[in-house]
PDB file of N, CA and C in Angstrom:
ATOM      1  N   UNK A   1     102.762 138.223 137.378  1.00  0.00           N
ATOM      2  CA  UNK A   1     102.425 138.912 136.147  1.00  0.00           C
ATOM      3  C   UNK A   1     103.486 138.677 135.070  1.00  0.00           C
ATOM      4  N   UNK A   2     104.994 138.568 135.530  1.00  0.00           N
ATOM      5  CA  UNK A   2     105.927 138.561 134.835  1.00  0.00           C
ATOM      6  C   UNK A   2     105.758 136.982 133.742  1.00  0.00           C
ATOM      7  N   UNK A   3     105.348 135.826 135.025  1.00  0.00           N
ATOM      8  CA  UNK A   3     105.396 134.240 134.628  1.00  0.00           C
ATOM      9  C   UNK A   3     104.116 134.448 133.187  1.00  0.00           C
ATOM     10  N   UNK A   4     102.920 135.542 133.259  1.00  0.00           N
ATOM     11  CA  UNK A   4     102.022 135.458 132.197  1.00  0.00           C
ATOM     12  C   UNK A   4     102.156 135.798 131.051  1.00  0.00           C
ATOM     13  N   UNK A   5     102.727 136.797 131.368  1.00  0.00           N
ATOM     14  CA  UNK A   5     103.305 137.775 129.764  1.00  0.00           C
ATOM     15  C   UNK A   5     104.235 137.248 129.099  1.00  0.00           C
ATOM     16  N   UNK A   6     105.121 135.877 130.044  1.00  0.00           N
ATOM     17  CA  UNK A   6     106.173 135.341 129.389  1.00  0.00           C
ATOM     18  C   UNK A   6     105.417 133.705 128.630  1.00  0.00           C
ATOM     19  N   UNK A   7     104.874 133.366 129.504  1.00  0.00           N
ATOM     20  CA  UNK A   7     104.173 132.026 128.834  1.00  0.00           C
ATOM     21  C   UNK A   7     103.008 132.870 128.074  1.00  0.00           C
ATOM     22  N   UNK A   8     102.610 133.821 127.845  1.00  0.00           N
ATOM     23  CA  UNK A   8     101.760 134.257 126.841  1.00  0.00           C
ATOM     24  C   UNK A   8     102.633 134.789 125.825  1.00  0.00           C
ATOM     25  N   UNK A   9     103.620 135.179 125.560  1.00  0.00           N
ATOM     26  CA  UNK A   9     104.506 135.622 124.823  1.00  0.00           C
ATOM     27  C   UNK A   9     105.128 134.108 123.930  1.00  0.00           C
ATOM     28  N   UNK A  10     105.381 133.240 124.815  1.00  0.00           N
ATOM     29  CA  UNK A  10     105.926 131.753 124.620  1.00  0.00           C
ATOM     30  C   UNK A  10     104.930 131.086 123.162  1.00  0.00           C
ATOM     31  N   UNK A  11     103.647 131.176 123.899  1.00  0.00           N
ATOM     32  CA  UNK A  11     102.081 130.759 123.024  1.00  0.00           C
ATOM     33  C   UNK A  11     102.419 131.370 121.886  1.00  0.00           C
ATOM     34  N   UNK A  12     102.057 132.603 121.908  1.00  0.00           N
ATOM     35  CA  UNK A  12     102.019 133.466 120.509  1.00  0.00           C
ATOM     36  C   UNK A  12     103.190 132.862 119.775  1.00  0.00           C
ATOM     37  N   UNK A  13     104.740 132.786 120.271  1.00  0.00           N
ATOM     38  CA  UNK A  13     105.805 132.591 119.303  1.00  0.00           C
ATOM     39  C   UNK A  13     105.384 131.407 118.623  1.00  0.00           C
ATOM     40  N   UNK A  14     105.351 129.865 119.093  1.00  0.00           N
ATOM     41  CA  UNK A  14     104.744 128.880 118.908  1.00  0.00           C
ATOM     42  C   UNK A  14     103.538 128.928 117.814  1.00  0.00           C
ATOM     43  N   UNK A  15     102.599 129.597 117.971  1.00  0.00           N
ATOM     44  CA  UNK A  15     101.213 129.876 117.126  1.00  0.00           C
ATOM     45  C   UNK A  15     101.981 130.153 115.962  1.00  0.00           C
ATOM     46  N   UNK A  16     102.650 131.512 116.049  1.00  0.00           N
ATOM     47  CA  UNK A  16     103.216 131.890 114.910  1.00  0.00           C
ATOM     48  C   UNK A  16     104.226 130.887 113.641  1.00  0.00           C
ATOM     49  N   UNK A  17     104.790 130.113 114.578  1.00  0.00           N
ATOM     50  CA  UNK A  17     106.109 129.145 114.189  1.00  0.00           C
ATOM     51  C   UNK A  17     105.210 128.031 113.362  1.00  0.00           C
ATOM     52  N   UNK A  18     104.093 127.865 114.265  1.00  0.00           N
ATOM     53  CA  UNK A  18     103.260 126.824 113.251  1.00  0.00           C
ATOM     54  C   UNK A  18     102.679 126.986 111.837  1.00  0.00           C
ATOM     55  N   UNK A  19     101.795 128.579 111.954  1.00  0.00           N
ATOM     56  CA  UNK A  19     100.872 128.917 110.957  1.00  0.00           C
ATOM     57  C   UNK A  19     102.156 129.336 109.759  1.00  0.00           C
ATOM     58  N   UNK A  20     103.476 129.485 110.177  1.00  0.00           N
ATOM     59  CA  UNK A  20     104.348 129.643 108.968  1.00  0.00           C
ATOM     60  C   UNK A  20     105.144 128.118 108.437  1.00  0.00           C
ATOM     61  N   UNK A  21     105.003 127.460 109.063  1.00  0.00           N
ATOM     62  CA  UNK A  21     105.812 126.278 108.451  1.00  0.00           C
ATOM     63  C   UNK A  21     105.074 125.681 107.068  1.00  0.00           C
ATOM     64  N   UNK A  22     106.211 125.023 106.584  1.00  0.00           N
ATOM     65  CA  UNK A  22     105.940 124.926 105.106  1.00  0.00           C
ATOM     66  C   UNK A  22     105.766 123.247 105.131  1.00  0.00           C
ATOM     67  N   UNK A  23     105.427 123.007 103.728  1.00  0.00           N
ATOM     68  CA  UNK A  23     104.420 121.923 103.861  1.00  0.00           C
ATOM     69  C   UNK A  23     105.949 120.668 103.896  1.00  0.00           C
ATOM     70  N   UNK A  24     105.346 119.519 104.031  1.00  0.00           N
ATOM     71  CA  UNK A  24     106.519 118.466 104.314  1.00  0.00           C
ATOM     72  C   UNK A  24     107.395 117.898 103.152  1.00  0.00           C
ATOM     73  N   UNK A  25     106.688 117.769 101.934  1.00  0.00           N
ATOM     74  CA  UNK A  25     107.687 117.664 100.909  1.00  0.00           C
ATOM     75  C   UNK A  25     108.314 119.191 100.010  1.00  0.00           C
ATOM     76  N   UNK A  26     109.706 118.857 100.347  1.00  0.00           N
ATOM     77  CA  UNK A  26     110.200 120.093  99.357  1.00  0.00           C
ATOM     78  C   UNK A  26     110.697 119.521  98.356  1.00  0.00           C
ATOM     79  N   UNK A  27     111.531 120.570  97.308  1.00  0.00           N
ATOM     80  CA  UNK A  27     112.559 120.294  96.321  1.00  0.00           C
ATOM     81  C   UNK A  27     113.852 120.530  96.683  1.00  0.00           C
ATOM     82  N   UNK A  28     114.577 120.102  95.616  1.00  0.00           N
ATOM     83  CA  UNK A  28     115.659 120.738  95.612  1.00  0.00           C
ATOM     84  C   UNK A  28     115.964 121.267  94.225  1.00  0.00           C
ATOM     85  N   UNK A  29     116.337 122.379  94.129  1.00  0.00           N
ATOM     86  CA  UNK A  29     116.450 123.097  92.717  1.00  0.00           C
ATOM     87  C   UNK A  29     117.841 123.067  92.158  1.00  0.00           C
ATOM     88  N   UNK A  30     118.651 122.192  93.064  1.00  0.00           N
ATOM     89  CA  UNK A  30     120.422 121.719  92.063  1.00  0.00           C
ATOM     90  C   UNK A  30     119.649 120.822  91.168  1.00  0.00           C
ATOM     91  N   UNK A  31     120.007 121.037  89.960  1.00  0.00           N
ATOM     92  CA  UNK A  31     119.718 120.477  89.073  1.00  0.00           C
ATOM     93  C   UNK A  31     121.025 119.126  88.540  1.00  0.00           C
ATOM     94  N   UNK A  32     121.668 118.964  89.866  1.00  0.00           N
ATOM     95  CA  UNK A  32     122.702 118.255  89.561  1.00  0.00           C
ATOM     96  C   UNK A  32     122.394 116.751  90.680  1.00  0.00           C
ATOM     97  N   UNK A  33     121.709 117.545  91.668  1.00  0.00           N
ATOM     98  CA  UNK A  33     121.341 116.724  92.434  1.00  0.00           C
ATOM     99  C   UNK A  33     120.380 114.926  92.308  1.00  0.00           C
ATOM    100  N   UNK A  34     119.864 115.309  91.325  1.00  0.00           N
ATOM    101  CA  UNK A  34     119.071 114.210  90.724  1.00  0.00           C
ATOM    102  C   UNK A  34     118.333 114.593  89.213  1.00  0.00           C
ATOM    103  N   UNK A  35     117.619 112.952  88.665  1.00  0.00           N
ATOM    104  CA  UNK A  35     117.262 113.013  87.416  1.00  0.00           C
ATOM    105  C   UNK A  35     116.244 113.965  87.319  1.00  0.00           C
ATOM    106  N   UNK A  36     115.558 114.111  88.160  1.00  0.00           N
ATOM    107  CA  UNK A  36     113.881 114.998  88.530  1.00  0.00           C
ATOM    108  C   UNK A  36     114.115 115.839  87.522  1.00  0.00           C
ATOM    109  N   UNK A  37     112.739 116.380  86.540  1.00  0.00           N
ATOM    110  CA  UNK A  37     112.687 117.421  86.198  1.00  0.00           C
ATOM    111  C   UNK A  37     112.448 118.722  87.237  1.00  0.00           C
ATOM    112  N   UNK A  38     112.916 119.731  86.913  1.00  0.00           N
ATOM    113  CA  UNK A  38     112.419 121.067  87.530  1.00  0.00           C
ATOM    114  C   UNK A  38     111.357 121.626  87.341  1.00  0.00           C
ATOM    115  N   UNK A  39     110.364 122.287  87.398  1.00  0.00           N
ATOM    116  CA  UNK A  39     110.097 122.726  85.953  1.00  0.00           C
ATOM    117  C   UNK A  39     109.234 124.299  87.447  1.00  0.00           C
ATOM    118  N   UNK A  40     109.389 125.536  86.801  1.00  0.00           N
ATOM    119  CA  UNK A  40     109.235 126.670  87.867  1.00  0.00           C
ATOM    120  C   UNK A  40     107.864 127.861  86.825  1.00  0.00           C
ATOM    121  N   UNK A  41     107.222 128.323  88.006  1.00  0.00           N
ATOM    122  CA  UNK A  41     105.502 128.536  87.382  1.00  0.00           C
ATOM    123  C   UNK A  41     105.725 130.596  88.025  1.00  0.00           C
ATOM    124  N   UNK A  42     105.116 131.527  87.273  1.00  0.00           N
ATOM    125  CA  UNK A  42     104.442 132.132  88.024  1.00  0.00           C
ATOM    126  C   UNK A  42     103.017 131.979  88.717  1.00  0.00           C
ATOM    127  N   UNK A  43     103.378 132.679  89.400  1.00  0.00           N
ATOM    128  CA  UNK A  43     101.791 132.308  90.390  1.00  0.00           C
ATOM    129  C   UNK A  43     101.490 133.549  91.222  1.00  0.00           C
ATOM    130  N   UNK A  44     100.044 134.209  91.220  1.00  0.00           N
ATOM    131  CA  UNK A  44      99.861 135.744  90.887  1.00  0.00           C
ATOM    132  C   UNK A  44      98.642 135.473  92.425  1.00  0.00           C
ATOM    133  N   UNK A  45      98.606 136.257  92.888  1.00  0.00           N
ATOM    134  CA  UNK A  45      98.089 136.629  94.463  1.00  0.00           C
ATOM    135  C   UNK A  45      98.194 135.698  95.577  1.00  0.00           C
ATOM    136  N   UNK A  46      99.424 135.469  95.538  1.00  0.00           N
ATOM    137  CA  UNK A  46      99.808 135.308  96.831  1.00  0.00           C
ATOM    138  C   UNK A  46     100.114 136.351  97.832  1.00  0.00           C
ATOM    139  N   UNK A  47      99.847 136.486  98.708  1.00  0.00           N
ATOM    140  CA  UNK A  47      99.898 137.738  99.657  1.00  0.00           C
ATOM    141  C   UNK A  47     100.802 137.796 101.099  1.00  0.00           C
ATOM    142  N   UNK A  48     100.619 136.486 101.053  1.00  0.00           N
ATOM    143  CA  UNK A  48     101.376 136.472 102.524  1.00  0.00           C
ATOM    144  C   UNK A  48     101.863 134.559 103.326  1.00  0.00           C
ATOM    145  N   UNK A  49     102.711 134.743 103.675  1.00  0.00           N
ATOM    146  CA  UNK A  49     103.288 133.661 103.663  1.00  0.00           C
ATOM    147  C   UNK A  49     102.541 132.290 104.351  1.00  0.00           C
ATOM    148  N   UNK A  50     101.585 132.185 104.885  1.00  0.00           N
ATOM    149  CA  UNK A  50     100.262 130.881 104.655  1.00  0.00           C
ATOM    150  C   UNK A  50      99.779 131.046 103.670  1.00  0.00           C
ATOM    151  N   UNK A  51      99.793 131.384 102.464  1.00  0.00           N
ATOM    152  CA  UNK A  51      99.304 131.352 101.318  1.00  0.00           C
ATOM    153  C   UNK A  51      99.625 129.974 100.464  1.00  0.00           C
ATOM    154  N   UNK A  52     100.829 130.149 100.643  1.00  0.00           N
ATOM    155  CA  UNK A  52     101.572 128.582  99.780  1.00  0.00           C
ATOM    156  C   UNK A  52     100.962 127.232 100.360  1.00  0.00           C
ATOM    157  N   UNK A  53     100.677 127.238 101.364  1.00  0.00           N
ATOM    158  CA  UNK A  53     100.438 125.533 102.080  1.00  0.00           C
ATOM    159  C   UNK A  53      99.086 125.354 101.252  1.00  0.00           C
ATOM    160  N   UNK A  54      98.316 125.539 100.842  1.00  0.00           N
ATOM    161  CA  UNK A  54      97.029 125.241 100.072  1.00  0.00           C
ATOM    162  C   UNK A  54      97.455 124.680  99.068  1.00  0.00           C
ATOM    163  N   UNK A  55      98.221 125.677  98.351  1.00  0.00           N
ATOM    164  CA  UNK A  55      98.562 126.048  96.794  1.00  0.00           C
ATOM    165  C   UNK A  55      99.447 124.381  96.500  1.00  0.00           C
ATOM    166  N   UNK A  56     100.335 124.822  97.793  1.00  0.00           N
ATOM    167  CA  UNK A  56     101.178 123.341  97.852  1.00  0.00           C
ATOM    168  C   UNK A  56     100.670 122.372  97.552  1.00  0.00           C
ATOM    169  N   UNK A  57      99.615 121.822  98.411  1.00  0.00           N
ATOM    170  CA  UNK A  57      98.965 120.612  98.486  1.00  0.00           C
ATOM    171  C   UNK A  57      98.017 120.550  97.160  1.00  0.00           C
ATOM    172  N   UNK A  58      97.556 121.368  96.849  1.00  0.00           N
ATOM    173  CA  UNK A  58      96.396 120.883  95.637  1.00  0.00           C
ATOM    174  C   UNK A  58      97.702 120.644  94.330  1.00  0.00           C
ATOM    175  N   UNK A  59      98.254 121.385  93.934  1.00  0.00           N
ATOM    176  CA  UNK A  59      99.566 120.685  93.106  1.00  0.00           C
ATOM    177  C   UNK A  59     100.007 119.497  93.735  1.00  0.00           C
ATOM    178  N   UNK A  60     100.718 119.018  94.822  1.00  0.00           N
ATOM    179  CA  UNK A  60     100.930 117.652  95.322  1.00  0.00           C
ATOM    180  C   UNK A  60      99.904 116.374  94.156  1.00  0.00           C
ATOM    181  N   UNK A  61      98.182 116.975  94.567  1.00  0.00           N
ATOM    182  CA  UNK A  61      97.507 116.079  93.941  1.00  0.00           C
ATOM    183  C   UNK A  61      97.899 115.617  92.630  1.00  0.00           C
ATOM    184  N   UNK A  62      98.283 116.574  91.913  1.00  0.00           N
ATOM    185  CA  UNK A  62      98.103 116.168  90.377  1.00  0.00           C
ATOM    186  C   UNK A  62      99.116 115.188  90.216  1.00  0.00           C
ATOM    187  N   UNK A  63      98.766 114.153  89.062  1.00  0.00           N
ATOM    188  CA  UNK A  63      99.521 113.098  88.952  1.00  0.00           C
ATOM    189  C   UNK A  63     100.700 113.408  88.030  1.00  0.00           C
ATOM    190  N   UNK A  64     101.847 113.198  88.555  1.00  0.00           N
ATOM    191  CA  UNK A  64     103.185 113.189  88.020  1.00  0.00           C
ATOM    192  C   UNK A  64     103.793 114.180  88.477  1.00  0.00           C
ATOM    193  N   UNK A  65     103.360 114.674  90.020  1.00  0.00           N
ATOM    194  CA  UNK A  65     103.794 115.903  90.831  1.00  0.00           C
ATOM    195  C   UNK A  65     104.994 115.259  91.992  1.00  0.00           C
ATOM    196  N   UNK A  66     105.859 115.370  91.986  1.00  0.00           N
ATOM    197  CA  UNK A  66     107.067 114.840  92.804  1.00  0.00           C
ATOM    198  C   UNK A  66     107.085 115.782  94.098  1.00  0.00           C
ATOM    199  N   UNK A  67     106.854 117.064  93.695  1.00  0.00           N
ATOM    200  CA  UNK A  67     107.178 117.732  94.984  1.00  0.00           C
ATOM    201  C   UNK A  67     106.927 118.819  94.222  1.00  0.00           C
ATOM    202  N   UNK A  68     106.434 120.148  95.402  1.00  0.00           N
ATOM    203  CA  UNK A  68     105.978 121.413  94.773  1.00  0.00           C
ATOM    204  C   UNK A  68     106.463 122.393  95.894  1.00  0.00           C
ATOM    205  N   UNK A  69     106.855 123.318  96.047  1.00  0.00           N
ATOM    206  CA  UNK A  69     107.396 124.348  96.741  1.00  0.00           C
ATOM    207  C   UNK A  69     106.860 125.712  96.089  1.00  0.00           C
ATOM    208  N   UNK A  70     106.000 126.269  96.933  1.00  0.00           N
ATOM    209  CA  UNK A  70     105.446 128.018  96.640  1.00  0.00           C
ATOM    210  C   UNK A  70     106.103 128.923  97.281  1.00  0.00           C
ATOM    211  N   UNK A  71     106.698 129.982  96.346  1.00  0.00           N
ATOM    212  CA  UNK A  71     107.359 131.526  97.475  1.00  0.00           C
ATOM    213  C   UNK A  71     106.729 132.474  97.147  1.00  0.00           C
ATOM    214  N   UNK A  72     105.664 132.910  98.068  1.00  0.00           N
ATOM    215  CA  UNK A  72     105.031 134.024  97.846  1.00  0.00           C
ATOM    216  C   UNK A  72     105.669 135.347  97.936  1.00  0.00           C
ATOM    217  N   UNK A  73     106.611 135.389  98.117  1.00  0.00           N
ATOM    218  CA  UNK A  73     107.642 136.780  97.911  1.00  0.00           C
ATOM    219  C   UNK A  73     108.096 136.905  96.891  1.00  0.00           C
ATOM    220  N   UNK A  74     108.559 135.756  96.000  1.00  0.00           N
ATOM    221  CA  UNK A  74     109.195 135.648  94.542  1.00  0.00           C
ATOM    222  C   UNK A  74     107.988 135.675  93.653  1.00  0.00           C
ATOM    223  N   UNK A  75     106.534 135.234  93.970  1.00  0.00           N
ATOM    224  CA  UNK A  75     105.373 134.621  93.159  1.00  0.00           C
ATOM    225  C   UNK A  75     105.760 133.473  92.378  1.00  0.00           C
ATOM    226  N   UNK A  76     106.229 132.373  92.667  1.00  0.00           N
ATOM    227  CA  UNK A  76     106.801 131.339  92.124  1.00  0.00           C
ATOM    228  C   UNK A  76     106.121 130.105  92.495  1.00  0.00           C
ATOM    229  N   UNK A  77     106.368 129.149  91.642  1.00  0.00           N
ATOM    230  CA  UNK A  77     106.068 127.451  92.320  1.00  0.00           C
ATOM    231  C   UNK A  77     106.848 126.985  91.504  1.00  0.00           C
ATOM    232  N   UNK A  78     107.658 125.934  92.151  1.00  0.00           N
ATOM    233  CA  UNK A  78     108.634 125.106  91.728  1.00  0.00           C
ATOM    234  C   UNK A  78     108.053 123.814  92.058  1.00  0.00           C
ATOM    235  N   UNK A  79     107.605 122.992  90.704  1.00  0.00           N
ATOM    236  CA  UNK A  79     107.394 121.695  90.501  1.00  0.00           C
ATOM    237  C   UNK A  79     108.425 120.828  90.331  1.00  0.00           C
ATOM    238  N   UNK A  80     108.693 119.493  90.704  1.00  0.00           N
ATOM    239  CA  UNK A  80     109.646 118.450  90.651  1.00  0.00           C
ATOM    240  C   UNK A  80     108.120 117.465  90.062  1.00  0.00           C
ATOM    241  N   UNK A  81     109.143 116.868  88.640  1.00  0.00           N
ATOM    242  CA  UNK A  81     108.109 116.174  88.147  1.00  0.00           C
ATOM    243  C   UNK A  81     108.900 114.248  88.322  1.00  0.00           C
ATOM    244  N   UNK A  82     107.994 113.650  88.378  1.00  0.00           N
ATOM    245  CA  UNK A  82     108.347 112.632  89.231  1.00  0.00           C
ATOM    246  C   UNK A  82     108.819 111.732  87.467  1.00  0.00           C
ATOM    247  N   UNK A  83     110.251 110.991  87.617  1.00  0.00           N
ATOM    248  CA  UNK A  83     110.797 110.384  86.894  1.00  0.00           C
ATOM    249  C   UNK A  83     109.988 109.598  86.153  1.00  0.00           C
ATOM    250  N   UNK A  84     110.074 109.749  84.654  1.00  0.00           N
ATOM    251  CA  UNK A  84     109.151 108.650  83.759  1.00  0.00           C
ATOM    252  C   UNK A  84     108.534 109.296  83.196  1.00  0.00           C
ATOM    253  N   UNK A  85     107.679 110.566  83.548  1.00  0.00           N
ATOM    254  CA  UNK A  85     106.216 111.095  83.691  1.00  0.00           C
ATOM    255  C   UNK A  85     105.748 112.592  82.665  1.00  0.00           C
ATOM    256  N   UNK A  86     105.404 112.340  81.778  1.00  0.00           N
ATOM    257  CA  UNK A  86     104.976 113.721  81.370  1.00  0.00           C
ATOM    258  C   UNK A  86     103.700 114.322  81.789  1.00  0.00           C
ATOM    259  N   UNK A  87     104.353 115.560  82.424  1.00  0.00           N
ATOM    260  CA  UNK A  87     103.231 116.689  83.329  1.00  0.00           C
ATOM    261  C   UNK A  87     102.733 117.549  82.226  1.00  0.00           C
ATOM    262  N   UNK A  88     101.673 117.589  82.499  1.00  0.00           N
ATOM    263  CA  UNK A  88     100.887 118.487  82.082  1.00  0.00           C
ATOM    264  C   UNK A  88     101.086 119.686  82.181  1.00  0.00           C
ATOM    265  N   UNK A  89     100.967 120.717  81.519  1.00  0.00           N
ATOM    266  CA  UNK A  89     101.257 122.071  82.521  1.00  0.00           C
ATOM    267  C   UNK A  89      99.674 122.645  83.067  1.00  0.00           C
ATOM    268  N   UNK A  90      99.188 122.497  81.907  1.00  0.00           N
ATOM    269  CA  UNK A  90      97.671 122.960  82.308  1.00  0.00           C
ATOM    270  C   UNK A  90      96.804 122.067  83.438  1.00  0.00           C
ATOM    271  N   UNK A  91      97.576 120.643  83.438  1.00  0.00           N
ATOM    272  CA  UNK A  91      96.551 120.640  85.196  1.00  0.00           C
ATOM    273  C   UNK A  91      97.305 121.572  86.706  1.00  0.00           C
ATOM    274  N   UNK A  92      98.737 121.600  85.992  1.00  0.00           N
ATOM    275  CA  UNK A  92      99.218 122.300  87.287  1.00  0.00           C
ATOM    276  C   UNK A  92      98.385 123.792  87.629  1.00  0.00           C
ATOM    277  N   UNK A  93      98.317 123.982  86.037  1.00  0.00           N
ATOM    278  CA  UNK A  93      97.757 125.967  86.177  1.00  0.00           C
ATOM    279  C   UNK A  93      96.198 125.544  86.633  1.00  0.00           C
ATOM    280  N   UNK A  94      95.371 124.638  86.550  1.00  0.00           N
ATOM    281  CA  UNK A  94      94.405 124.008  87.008  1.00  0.00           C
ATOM    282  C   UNK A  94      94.097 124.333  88.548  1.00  0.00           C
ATOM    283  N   UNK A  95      95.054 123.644  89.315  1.00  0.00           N
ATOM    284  CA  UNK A  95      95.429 123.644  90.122  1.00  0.00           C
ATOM    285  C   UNK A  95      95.930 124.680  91.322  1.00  0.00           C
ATOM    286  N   UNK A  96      96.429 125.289  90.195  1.00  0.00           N
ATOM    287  CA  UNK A  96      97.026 126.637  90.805  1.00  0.00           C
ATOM    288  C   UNK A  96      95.251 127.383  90.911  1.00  0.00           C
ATOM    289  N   UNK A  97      94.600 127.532  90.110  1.00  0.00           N
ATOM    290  CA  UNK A  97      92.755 128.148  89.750  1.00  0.00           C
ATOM    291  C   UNK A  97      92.521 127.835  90.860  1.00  0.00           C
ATOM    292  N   UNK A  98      92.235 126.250  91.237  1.00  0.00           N
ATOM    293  CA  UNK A  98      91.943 125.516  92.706  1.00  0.00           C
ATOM    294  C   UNK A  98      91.944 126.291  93.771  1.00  0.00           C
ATOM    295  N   UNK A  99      93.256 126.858  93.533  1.00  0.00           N
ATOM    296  CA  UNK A  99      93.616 127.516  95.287  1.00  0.00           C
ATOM    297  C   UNK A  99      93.681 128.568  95.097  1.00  0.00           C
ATOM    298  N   UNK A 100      92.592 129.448  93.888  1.00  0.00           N
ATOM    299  CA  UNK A 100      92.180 130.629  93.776  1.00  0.00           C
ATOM    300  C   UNK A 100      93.584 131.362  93.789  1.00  0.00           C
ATOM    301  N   UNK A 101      94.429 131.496  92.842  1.00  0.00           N
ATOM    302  CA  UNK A 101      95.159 131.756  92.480  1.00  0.00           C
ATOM    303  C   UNK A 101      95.621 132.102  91.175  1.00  0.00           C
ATOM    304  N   UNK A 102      96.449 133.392  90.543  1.00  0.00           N
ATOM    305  CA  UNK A 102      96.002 133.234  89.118  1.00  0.00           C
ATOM    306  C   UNK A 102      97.158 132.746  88.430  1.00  0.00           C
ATOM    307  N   UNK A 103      97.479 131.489  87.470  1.00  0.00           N
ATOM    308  CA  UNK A 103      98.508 131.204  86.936  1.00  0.00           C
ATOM    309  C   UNK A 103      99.403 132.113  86.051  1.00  0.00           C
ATOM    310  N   UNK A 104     100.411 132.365  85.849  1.00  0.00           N
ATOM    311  CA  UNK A 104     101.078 132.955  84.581  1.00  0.00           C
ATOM    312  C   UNK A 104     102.095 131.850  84.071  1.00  0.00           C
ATOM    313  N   UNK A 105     102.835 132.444  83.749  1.00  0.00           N
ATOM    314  CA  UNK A 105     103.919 131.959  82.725  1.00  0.00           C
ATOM    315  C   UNK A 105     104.329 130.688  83.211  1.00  0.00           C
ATOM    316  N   UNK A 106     105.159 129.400  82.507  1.00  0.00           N
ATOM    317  CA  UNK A 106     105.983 128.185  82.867  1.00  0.00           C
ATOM    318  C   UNK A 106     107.260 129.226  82.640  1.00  0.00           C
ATOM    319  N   UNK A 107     108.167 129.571  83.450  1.00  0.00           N
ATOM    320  CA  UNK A 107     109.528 129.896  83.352  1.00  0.00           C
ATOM    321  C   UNK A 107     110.338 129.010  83.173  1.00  0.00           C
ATOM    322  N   UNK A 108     110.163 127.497  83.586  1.00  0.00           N
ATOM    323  CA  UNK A 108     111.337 126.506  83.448  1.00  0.00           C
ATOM    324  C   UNK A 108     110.209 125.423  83.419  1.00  0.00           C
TER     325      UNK A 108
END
């Protein structure tokens, strides 16, 4: 009984470890670190921390998106706009609609 509750205990941690991991490209927000623009979004019902991996990826799409990082605790998205490239803001807030989400403000 002991070997079940422990490899069932094992499962669950695992399940859990997965459905929270974050998507594969991040940023980095030193702004010293490279040429990349920053550029940082509110972003309004996020609820809980699988929320961002959607949000992530449909921003990824848009063209001149370097990397996107969502914190649903802060309500934030931090765009890295890819060198050369002027972003749009309104396909990002587009985007953000996409994943049923409601855009606010460009903070940076």
């Amino acid at each position: 009984m002991k070997r079940a509750i422990s490899v069932l205990t094992l499962v669950v941690a695992i399940l859990l470890a997965a459905g929270c991991a974050t998507a594969d490209r991040s940023v980095s927000t030193d702004p010293g670190s490279t040429d990349l623009e920053v550029r940082i979004y509110e972003v309004f019902g996020m609820d809980c921390p699988g929320c961002h991996g959607g949000l992530e990826k449909l921003v990824l799409r848009v063209q001149g998106v370097e990397a996107a990082q969502a914190n649903w605790e802060q309500k934030r998205l931090t765009v890295t706009v890819s060198s050369g490239v002027e972003l749009d803001d309104e396909a990002v807030f587009e985007a953000v609609r996409q994943a049923n989400f409601t855009p606010g403000e460009r903070l940076q």
